[in-house]
Protein backbone atom coordinates (compact mmCIF):
# COMPACT_ATOMS: atom_id res chain seq x y z
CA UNK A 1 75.63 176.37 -125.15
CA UNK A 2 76.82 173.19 -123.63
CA UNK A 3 75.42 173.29 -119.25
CA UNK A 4 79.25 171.46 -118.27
CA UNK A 5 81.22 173.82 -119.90
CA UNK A 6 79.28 177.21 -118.66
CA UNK A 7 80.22 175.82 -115.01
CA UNK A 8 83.02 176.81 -113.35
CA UNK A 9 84.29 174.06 -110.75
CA UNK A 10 84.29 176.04 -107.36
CA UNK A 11 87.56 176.58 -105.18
CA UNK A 12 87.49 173.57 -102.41
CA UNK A 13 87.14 174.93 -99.37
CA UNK A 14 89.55 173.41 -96.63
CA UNK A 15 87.67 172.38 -93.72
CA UNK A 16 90.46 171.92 -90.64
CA UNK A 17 94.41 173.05 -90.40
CA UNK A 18 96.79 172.89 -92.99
CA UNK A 19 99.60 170.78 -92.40
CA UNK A 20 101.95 173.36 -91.02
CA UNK A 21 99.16 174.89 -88.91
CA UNK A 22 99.19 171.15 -87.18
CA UNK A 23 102.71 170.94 -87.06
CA UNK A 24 103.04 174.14 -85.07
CA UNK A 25 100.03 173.70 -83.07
CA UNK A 26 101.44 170.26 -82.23
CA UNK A 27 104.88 171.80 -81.45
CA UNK A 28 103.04 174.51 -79.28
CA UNK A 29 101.34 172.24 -77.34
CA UNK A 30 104.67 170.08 -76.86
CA UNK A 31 106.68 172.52 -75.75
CA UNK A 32 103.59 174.17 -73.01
CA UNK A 33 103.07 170.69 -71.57
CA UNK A 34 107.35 170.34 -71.59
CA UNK A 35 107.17 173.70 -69.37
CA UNK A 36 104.44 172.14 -67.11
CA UNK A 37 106.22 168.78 -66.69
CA UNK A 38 109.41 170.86 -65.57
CA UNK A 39 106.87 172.63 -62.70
CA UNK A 40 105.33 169.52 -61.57
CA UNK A 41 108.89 167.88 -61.52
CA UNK A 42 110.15 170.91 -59.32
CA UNK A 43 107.27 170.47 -57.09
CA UNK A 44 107.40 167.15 -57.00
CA UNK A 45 111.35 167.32 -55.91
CA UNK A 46 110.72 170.04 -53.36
CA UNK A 47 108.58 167.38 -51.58
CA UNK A 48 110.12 164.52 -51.74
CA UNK A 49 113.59 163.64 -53.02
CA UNK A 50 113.87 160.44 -55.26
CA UNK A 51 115.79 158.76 -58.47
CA UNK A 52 112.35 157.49 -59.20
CA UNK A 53 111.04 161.00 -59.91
CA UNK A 54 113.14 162.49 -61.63
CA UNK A 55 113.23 159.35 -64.01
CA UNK A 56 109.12 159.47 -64.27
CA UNK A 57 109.28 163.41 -65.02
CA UNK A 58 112.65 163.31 -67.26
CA UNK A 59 111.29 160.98 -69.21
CA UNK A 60 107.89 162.97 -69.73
CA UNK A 61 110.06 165.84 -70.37
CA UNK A 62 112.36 164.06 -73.05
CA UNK A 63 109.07 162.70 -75.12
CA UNK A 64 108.15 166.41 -75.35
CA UNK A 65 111.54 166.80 -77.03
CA UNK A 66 110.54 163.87 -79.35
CA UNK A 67 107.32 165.06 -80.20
CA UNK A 68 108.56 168.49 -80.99
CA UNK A 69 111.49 167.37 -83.07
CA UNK A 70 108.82 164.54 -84.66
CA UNK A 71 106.67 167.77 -85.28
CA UNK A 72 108.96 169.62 -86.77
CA UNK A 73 110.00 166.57 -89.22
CA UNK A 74 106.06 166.20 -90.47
CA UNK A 75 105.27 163.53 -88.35
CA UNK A 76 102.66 164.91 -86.24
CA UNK A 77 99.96 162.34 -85.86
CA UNK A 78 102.69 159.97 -84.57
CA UNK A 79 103.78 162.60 -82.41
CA UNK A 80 100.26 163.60 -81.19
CA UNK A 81 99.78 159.31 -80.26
CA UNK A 82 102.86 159.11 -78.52
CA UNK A 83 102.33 162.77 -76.59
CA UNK A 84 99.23 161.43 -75.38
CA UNK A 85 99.89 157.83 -74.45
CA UNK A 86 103.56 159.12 -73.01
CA UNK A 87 102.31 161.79 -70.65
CA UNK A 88 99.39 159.23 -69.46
CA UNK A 89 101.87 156.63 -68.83
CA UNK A 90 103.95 159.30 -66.86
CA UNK A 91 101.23 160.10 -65.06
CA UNK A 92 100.43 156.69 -64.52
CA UNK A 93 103.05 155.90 -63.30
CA UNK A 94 103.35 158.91 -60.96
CA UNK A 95 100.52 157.55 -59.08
CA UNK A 96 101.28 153.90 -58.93
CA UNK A 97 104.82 153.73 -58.02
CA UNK A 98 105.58 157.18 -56.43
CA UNK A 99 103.74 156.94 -52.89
């Protein structure tokens, strides 16, 4: 009896998400912090009026529609990169050039 042919190579276990489970946890996550840049953009309007707001916030808001759509296209690791540098450049710039 030959020892390598007795074996039977064992299922690989997946450690971490499939790719679809990523793409819709991405898109999840995308569309949650759109909803909470809308809030903070209402807030931030109620208090004080200004062009300059509504570009910093409408601009976080339409990279959530990017990364969503980039999401939904496969493309989630770009889309998690430019989620997270976006939305820390928004924020950024929320507290340097908003007073």
């Amino acid at each position: 009896m030959d020892a390598a042919g007795a074996e039977e190579p064992f299922p690989e276990s997946r450690v971490g998400l499939t790719p679809r489970q990523a793409r819709r946890i991405r898109m999840a996550l995308a569309s949650v912090l759109m909803a909470a840049m809308a809030v903070v953009l209402v807030v931030r309007l109620a208090s004080r009026t200004s062009v300059l707001v509504v570009g910093v916030y409408g601009a976080a808001l339409v990279l959530c529609g990017v990364v969503i759509e980039l999401s939904r296209n496969g493309r989630t690791r770009l889309g998690t990169w430019l989620l997270g540098i976006g939305l820390a450049a928004a924020l950024a710039a929320d507290w340097l050039l908003l007073p």
